[in-house]
PDB file of N, CA and C in Angstrom:
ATOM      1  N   UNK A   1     -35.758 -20.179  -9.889  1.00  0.00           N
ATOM      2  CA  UNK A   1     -34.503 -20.065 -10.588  1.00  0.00           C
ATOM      3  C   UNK A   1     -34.333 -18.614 -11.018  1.00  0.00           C
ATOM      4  N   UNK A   2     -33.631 -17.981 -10.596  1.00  0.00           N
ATOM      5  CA  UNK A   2     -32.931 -16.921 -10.614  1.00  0.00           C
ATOM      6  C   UNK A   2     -32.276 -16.472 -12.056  1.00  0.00           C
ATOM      7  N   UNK A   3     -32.329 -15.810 -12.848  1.00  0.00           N
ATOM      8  CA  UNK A   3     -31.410 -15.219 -13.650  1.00  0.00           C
ATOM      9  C   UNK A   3     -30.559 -14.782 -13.278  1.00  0.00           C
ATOM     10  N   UNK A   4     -29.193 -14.956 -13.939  1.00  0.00           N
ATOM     11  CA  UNK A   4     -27.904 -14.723 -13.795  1.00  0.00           C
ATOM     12  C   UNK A   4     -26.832 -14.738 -15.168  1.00  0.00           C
ATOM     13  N   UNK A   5     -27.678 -14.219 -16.369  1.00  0.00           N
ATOM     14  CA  UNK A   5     -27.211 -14.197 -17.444  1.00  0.00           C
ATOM     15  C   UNK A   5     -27.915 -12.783 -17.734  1.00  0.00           C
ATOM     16  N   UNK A   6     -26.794 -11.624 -18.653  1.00  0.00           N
ATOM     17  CA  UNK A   6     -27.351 -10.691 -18.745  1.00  0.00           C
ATOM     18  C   UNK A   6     -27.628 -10.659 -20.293  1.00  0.00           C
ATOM     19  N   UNK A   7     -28.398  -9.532 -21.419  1.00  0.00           N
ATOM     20  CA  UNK A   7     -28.776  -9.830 -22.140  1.00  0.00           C
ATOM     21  C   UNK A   7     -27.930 -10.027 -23.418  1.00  0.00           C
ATOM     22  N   UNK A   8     -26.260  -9.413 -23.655  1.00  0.00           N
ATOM     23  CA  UNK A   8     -25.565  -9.463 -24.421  1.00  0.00           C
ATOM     24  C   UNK A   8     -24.602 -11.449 -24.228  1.00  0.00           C
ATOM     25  N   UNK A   9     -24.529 -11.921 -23.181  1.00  0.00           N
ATOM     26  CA  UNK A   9     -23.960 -13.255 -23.104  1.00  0.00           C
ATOM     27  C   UNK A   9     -25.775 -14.280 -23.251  1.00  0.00           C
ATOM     28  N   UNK A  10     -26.987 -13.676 -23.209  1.00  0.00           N
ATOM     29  CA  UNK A  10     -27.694 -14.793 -23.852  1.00  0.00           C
ATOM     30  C   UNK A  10     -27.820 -14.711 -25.084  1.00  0.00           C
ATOM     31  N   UNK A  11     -27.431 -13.220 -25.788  1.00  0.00           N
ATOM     32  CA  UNK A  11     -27.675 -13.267 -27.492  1.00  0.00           C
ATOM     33  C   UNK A  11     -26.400 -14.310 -27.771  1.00  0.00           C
ATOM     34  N   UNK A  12     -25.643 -13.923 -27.322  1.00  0.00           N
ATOM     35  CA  UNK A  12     -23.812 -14.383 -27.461  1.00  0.00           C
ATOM     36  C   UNK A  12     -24.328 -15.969 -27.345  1.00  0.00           C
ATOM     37  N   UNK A  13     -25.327 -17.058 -26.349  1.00  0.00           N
ATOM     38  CA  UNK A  13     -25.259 -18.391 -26.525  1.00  0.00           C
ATOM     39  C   UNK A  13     -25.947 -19.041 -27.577  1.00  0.00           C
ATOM     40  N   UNK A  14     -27.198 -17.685 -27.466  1.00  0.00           N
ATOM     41  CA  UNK A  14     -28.067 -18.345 -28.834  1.00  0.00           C
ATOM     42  C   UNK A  14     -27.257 -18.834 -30.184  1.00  0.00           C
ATOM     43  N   UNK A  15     -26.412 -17.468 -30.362  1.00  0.00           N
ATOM     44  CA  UNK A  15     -26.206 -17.140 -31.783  1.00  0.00           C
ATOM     45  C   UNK A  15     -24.761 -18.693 -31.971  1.00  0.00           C
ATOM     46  N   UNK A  16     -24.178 -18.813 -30.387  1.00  0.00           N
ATOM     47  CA  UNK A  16     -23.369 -19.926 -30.630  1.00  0.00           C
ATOM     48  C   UNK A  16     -23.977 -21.521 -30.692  1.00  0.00           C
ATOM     49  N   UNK A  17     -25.782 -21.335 -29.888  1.00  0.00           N
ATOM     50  CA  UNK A  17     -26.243 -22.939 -29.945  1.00  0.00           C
ATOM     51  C   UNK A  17     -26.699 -22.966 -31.024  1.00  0.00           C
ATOM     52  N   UNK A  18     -27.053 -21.858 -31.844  1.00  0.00           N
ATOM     53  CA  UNK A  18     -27.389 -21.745 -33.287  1.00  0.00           C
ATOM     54  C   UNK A  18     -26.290 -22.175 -34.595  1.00  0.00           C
ATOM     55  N   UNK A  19     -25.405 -21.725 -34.503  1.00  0.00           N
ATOM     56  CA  UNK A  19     -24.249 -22.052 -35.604  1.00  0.00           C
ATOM     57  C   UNK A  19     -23.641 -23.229 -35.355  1.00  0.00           C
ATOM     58  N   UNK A  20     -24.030 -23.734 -33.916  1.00  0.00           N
ATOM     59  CA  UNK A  20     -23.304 -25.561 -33.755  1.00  0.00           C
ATOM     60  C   UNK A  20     -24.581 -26.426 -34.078  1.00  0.00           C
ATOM     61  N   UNK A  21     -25.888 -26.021 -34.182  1.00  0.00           N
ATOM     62  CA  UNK A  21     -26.642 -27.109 -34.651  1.00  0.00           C
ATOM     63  C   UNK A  21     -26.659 -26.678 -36.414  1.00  0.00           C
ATOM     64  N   UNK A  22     -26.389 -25.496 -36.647  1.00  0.00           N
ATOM     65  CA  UNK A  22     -27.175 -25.365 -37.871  1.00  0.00           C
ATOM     66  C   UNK A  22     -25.351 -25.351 -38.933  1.00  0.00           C
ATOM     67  N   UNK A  23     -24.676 -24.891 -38.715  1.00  0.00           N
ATOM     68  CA  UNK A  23     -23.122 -25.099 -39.316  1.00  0.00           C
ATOM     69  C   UNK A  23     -21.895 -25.969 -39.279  1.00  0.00           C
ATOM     70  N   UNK A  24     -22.041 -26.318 -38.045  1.00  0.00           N
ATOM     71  CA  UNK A  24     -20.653 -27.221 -37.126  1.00  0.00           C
ATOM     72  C   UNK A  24     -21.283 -29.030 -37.169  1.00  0.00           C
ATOM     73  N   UNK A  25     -22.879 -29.107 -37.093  1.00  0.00           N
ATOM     74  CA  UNK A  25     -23.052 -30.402 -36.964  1.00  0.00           C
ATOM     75  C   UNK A  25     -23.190 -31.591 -38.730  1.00  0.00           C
ATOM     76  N   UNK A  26     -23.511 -30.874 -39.513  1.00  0.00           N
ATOM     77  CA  UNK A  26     -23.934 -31.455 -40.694  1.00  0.00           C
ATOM     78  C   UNK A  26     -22.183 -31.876 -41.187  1.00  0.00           C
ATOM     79  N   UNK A  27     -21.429 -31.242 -40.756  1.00  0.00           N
ATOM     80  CA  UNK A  27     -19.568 -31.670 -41.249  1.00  0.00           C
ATOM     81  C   UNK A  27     -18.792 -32.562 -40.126  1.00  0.00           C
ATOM     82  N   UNK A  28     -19.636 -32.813 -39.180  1.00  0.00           N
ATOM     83  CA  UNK A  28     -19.321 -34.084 -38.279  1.00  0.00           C
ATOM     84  C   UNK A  28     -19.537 -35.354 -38.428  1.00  0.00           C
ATOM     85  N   UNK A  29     -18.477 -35.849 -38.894  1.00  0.00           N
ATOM     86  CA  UNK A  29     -19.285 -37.458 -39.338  1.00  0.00           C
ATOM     87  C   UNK A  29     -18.996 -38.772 -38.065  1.00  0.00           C
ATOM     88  N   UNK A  30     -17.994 -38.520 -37.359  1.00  0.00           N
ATOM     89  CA  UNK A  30     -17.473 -39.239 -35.879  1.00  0.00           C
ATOM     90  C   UNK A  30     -19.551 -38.813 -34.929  1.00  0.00           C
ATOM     91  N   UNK A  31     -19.974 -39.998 -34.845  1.00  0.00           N
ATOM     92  CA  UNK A  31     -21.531 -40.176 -34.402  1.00  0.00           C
ATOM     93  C   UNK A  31     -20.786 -39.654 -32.631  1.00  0.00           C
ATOM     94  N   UNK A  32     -20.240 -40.431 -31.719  1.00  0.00           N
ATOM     95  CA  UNK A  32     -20.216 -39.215 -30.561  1.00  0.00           C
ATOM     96  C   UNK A  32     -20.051 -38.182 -30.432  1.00  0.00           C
ATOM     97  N   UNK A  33     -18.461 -37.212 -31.305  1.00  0.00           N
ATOM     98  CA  UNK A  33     -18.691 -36.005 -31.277  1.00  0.00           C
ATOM     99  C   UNK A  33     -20.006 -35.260 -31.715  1.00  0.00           C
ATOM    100  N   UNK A  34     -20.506 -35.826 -32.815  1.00  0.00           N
ATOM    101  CA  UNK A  34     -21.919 -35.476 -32.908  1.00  0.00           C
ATOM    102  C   UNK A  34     -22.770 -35.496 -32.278  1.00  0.00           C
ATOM    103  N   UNK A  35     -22.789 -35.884 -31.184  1.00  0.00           N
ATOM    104  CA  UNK A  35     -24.085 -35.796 -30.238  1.00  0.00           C
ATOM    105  C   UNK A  35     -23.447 -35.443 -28.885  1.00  0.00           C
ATOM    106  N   UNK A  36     -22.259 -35.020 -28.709  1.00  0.00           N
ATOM    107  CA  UNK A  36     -21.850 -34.042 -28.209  1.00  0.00           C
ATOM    108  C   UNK A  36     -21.854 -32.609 -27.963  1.00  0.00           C
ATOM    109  N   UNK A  37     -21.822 -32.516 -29.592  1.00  0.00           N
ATOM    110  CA  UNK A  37     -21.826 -31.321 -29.812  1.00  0.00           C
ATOM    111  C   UNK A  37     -23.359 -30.877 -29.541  1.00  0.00           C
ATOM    112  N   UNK A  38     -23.778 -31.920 -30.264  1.00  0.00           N
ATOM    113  CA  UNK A  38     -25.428 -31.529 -30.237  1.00  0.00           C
ATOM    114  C   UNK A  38     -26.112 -31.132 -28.844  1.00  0.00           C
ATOM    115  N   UNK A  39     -25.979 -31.824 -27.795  1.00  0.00           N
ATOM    116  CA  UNK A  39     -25.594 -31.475 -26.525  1.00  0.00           C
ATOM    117  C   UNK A  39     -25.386 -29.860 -26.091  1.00  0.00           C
ATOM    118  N   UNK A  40     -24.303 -29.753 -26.991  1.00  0.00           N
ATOM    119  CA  UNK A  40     -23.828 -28.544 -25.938  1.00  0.00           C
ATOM    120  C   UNK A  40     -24.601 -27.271 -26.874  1.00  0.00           C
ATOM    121  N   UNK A  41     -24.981 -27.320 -27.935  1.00  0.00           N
ATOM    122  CA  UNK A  41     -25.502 -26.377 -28.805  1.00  0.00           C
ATOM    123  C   UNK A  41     -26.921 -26.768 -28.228  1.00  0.00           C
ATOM    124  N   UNK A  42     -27.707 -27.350 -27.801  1.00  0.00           N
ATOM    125  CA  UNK A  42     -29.218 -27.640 -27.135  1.00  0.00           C
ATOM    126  C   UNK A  42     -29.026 -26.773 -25.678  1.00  0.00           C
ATOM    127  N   UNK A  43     -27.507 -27.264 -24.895  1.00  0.00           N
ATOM    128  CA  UNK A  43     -27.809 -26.349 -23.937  1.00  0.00           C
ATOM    129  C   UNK A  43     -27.540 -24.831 -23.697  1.00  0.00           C
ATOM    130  N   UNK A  44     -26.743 -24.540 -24.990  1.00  0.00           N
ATOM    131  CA  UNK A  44     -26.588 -23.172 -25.013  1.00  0.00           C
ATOM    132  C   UNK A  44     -27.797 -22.917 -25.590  1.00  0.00           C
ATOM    133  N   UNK A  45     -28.550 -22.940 -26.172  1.00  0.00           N
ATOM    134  CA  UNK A  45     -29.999 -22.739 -26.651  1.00  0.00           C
ATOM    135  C   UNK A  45     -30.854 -22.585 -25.371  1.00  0.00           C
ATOM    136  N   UNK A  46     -30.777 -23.564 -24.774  1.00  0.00           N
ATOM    137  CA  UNK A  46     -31.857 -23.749 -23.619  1.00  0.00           C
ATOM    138  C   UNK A  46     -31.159 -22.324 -22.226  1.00  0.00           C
ATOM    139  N   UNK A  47     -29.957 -22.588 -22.573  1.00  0.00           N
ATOM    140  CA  UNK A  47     -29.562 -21.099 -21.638  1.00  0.00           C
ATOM    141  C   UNK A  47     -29.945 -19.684 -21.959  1.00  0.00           C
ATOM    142  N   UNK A  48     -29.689 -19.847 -22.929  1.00  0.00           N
ATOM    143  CA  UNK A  48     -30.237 -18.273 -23.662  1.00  0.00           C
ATOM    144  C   UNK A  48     -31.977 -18.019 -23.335  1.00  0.00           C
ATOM    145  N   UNK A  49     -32.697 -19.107 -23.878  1.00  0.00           N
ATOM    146  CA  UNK A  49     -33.693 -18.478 -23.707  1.00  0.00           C
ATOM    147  C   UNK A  49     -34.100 -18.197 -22.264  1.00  0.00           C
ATOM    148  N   UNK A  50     -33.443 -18.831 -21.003  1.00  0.00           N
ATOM    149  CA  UNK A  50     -34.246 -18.986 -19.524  1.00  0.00           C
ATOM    150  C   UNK A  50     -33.150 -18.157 -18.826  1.00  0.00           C
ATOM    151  N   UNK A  51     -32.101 -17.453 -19.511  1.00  0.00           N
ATOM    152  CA  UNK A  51     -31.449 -16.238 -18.695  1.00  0.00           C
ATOM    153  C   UNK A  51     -30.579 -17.208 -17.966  1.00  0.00           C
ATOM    154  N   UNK A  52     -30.862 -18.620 -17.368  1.00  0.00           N
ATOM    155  CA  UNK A  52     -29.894 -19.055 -16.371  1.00  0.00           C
ATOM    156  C   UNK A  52     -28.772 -20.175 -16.672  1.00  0.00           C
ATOM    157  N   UNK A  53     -27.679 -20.225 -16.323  1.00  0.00           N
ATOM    158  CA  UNK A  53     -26.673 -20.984 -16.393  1.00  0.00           C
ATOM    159  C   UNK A  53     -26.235 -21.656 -15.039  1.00  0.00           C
ATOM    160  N   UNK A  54     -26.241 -23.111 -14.809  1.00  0.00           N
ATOM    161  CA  UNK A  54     -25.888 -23.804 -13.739  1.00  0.00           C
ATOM    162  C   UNK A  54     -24.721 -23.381 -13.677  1.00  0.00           C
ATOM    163  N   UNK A  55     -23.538 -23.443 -14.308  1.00  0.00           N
ATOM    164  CA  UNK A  55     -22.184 -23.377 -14.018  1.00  0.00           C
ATOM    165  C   UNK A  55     -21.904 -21.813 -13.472  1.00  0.00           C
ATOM    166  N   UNK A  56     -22.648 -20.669 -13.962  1.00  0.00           N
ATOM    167  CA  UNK A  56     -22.424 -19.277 -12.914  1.00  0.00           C
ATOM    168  C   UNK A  56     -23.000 -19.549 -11.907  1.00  0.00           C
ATOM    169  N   UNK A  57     -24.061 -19.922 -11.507  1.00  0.00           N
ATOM    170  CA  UNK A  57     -24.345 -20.617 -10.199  1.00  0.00           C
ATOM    171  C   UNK A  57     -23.577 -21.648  -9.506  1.00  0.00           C
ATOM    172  N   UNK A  58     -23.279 -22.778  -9.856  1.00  0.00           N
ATOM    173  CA  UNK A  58     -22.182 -23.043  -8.876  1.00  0.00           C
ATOM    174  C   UNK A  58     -21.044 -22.381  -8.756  1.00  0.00           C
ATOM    175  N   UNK A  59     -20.356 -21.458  -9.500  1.00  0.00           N
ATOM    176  CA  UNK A  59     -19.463 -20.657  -9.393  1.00  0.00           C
ATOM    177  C   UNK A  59     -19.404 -19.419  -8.523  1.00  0.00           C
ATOM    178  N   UNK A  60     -20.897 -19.422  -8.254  1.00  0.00           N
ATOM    179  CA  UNK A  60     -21.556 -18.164  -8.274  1.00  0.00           C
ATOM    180  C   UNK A  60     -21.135 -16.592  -8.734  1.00  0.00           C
ATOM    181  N   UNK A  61     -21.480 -17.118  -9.879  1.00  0.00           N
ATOM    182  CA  UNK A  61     -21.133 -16.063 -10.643  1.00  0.00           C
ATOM    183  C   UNK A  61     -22.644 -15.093 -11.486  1.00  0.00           C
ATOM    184  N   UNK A  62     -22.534 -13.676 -11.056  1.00  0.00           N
ATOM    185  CA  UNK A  62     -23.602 -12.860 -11.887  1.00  0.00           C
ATOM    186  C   UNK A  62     -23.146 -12.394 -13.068  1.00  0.00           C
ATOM    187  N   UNK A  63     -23.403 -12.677 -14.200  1.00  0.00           N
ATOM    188  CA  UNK A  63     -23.040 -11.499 -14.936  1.00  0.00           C
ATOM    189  C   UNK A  63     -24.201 -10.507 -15.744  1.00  0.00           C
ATOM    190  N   UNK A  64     -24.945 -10.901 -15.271  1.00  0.00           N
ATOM    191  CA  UNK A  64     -26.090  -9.907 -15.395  1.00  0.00           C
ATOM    192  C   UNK A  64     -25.977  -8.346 -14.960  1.00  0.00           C
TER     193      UNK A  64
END
């Protein structure tokens, strides 16, 4: 697996999978959007740290 995230859009997912688990989820009280969200703040987390994003890859997109 290839990197295809450069280092200013993985600070940019952290800092967003960070403020949706740690700000955005505790004021959600609807239980699916909540684990929605939770979802998408786990995978912006999990993107940041491994440089890679499926969706610039099927897009094929670098922005590295």
């Amino acid at each position: 697996m290839k990197q295809n995230l450069g280092s200013i859009d993985r600070i940019l997912r952290f800092i967003l999978g960070i403020w949706i688990i740690q700000l955005l989820l505790p004021s959600i009280s609807q239980p699916l959007i909540w684990w929605v969200m939770m979802i998408i703040g786990v995978i912006a987390l999990v993107e940041s740290f491994i440089g890679h994003c499926w969706i610039n890859s099927a897009l094929r997109l670098n922005v590295k």
